[in-house]
Structures are given as structure tokens and as C-alpha cells.
Protein backbone atom coordinates (compact mmCIF):
# COMPACT_ATOMS: atom_id res chain seq x y z
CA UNK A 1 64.67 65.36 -152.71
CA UNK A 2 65.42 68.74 -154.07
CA UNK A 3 65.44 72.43 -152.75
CA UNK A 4 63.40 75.02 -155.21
CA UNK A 5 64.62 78.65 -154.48
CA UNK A 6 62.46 81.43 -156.08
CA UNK A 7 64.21 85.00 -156.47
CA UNK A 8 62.22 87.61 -155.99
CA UNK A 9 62.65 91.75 -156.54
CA UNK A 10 61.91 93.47 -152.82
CA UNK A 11 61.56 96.81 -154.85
CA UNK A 12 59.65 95.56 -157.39
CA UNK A 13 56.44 94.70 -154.81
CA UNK A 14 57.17 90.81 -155.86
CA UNK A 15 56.37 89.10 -152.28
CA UNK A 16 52.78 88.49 -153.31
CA UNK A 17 53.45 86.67 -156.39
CA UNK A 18 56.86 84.83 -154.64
CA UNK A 19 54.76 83.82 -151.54
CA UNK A 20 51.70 82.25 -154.09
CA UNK A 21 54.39 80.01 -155.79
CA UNK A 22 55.59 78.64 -153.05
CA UNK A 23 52.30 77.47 -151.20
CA UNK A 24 51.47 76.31 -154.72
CA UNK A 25 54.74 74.50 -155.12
CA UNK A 26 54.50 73.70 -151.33
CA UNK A 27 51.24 72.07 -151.66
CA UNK A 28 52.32 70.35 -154.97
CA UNK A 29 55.36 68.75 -154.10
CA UNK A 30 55.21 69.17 -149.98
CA UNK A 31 56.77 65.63 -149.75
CA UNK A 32 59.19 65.77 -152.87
CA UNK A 33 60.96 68.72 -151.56
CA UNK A 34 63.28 69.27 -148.85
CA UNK A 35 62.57 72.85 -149.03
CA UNK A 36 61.04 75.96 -150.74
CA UNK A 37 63.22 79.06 -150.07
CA UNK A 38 62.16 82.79 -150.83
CA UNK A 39 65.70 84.64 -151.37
CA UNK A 40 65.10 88.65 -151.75
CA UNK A 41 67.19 90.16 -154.98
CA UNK A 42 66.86 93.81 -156.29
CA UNK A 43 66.84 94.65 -160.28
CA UNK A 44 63.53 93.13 -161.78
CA UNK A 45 64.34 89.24 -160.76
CA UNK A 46 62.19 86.49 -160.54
CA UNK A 47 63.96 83.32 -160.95
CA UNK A 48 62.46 79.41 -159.75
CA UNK A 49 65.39 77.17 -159.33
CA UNK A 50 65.71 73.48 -158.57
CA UNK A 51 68.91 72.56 -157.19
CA UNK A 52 70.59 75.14 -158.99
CA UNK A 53 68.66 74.90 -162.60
CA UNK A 54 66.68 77.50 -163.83
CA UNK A 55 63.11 76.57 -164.86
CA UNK A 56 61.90 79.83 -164.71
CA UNK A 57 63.58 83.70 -165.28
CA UNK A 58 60.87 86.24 -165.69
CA UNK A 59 62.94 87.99 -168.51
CA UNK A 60 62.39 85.17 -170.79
CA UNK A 61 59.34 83.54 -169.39
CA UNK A 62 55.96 84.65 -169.08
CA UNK A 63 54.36 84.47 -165.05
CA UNK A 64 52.18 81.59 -165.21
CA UNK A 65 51.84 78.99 -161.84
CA UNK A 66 50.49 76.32 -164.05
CA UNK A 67 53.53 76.15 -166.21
CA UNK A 68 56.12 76.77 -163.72
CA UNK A 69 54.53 74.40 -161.07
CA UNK A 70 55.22 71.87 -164.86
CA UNK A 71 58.76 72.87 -165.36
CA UNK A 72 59.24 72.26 -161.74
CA UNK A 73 57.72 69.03 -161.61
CA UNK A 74 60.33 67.87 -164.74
CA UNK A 75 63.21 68.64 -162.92
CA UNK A 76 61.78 66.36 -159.74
């Protein structure tokens, strides 16, 4: 089981797209993951971590739920 953390910019209006990964991850991986956690950050961030590994960072990536719901699923 792993826990998947995404990091998401309060001042940057980035609930909405924080809050849609998770009930996609959620509904994904409901029973491979201990838990989903939303953890607020300032400064631009998005970041999707499994146990501590970055599979996604929005200043290298491009926003895309397929691919990050992929990257996820490689690290479970």
C-alpha cells in the first residue's frame, strides 16, 4: 500500500484541478492506496507523490490525468 500526496498552489485557484486527481486516483487505485492526501503549498506547485517520489511536478510536466493516473500506477 502506498500514500499519493498531491501539492497544490491555494493562490494559484488549484483546488479544482487537485480535487479531480484525487477522485480519479481515488477511483483508480481506491484499494491500492492507503491514502490520497491534498497538502496546500503557495508559489505555482503542483506536485503528485507516491511515498515520497515525484511522478509528477507541473514545472516539468504537462497537466494531463491520463498520464499521471500512468506514472502513478508504475510506482504501485
Amino acid at each position: 500500500m502506498a500514500d499519493v500526496e498531491i501539492e497544490y498552489c491555494v493562490p494559484c485557484g488549484f483546488l479544482n484541478r487537485a480535487s479531480d486527481l484525487a477522485e480519479a486516483l481515488l477511483s483508480t487505485f481506491g484499494e491500492d492506496v492507503d491514502r490520497v492526501s491534498l497538502v496546500t503549498g503557495a508559489h505555482g506547485v503542483f506536485e503528485v507523490r507516491v511515498d515520497d517520489a515525484v511522478v509528477f511536478d507541473k514545472e516539468s510536466d504537462e497537466y494531463d490525468v491520463d498520464e499521471i493516473t500512468r506514472r502513478v500506477r508504475a510506482e504501485l
